[in-house]
Protein backbone atom coordinates (compact mmCIF):
# COMPACT_ATOMS: atom_id res chain seq x y z
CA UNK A 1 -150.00 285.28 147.98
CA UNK A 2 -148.76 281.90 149.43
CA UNK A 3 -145.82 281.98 151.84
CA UNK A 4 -143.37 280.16 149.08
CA UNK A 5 -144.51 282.77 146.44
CA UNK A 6 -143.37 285.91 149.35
CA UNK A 7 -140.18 284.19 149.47
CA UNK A 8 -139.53 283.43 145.75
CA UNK A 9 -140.82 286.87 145.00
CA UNK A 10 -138.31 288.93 147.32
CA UNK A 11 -135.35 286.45 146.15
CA UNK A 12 -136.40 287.49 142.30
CA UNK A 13 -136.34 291.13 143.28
CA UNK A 14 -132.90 290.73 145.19
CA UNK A 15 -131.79 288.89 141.86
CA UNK A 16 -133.30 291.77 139.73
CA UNK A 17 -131.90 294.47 141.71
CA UNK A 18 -128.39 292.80 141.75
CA UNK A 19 -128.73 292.01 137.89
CA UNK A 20 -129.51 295.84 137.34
CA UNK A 21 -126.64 296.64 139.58
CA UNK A 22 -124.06 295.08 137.81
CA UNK A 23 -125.15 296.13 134.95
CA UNK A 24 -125.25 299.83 135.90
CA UNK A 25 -121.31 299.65 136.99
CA UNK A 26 -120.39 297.84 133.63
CA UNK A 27 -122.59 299.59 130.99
CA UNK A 28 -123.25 303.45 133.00
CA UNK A 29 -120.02 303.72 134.74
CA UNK A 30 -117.58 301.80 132.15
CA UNK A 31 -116.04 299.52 135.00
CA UNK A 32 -114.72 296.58 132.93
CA UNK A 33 -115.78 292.69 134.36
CA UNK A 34 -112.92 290.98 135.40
CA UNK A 35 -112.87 286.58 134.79
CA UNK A 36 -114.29 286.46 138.80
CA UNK A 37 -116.96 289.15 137.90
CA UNK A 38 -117.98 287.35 134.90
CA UNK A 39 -118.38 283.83 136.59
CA UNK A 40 -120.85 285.79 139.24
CA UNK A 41 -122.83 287.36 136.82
CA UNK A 42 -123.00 283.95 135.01
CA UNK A 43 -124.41 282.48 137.99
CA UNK A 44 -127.01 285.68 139.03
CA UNK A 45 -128.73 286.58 135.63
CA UNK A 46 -130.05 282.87 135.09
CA UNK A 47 -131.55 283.35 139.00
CA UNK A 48 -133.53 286.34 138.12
CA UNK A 49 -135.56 284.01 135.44
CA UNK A 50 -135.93 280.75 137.87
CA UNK A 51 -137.01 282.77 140.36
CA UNK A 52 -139.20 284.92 138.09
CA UNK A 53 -141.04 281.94 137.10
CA UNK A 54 -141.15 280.07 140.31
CA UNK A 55 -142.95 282.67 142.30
CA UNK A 56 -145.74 283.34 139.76
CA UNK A 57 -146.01 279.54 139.60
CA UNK A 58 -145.27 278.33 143.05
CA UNK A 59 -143.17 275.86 141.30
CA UNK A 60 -141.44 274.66 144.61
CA UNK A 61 -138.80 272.47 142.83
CA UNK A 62 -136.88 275.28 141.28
CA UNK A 63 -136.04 276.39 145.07
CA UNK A 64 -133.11 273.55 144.53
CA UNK A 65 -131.95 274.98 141.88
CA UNK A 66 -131.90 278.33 142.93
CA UNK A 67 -129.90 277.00 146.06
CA UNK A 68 -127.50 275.44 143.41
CA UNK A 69 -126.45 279.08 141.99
CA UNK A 70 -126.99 280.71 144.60
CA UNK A 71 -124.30 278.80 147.19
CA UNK A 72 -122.07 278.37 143.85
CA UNK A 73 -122.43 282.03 143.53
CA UNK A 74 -121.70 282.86 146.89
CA UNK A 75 -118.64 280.62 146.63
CA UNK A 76 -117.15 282.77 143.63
CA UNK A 77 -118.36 285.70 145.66
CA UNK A 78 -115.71 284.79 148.81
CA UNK A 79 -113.05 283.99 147.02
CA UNK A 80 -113.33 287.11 144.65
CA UNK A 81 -113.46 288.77 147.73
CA UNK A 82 -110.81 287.30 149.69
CA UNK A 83 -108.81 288.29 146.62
CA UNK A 84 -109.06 291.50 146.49
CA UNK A 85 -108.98 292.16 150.68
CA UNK A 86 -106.35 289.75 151.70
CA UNK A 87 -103.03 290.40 150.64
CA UNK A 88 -101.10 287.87 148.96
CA UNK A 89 -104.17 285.45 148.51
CA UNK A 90 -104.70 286.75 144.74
CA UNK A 91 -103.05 284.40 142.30
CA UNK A 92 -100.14 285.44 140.58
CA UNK A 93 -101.29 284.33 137.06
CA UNK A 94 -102.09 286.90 134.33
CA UNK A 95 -105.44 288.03 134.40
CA UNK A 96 -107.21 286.59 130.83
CA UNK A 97 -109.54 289.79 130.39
CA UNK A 98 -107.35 292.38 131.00
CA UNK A 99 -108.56 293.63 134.64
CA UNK A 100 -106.89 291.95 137.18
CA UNK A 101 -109.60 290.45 139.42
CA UNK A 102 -107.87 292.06 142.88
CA UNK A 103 -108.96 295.32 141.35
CA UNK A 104 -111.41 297.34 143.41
CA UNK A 105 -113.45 300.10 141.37
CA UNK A 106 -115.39 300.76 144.48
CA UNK A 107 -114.50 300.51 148.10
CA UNK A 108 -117.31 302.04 150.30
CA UNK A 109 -116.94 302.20 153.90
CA UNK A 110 -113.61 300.55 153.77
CA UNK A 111 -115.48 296.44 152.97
CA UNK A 112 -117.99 296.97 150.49
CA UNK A 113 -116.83 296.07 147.01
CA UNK A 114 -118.47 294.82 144.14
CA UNK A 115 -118.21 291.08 145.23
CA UNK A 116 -119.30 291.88 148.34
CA UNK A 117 -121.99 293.15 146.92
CA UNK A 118 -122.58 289.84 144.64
CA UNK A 119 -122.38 288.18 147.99
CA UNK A 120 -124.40 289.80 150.01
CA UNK A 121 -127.09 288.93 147.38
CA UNK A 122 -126.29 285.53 146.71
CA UNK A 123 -126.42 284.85 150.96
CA UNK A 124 -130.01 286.39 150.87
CA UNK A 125 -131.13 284.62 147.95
CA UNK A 126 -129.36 280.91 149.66
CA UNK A 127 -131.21 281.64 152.96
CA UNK A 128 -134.31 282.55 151.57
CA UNK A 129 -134.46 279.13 149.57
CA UNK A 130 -133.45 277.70 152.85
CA UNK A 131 -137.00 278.80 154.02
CA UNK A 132 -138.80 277.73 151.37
CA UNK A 133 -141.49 275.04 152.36
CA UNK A 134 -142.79 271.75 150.35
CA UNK A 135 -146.48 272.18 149.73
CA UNK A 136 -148.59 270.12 151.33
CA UNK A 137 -150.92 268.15 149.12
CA UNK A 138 -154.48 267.44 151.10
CA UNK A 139 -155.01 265.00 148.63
CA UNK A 140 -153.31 261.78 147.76
C-alpha cells in the first residue's frame, strides 16, 4: 500500500468511526441533533465516501476536498464547542430543532462533548490531508 493510500485509509476509518459514533448517540441512545450537530454531520458523512474512494484509488485530488470539509467541519466543531463551554458565547436566538445547541448530553472528564468529539476527528482527518503527497509521475 502506497504512502497516500495509508493516509487516506486511516482518515476513512477516523470518518467511519466518527460517522458510526454519531449515529450510535442519535439512533441507540435517543440524544436528539441539535442545528450545530446537524451541520457537522453534514460535513462528516460525505468524508467517509471521498475518502473511501480515494484510498482504494489513490485518487490524490480528492485530498483537497477532503481538506475543504474537513477545516469547514472543524470550524462548526469550535464554535459548537465554544457554545456550549463558554458562558454567554451561545446565541440567544431560539433554537429551530428544538434542542438548544449549548446542550451537553455527555460531558466526560469535564471537556469531552460531542463536538469535541466531531473535532477531534475533523483535526485528524485536516492534518492527515495536510500530509498527503502529489505523486510523482516518472514519465512525462
Amino acid at each position: 500500500m502506497a504512502r497516500n493510500n495509508k493516509l487516506f485509509f486511516i482518515a476513512w476509518v477516523i470518518a467511519i468511526i466518527a460517522m458510526l459514533g454519531s449515529l450510535y448517540f442519535s439512533e441507540i441512545k435517543h440524544f436528539v441533533p441539535c442545528e450545530m450537530c446537524w451541520y457537522q454531520r453534514i460535513l462528516m458523512y460525505p468524508l467517509v465516501v471521498i475518502l473511501g474512494f480515494a484510498a482504494l484509488n489513490e485518487f490524490y485530488p480528492f485530498k483537497y476536498l477532503a481538506l475543504t470539509f474537513s477545516v469547514i467541519g472543524l470550524g462548526f466543531s469550535i464554535y459548537h464547542y465554544m457554545e456550549q463551554k463558554i458562558p454567554g458565547f451561545s446565541s440567544m436566538k431560539a433554537c429551530v430543532g428544538g434542542v438548544p445547541c449549548n446542550t451537553e448530553y455527555i460531558n466526560w472528564a469535564g471537556f469531552i462533548t460531542i463536538p469535541f468529539l466531531a473535532g477531534t476527528a475533523f483535526l485528524m482527518i485536516t492534518i492527515l490531508m495536510l500530509f498527503v503527497k502529489k505523486p510523482v509521475n516518472l514519465i512525462d
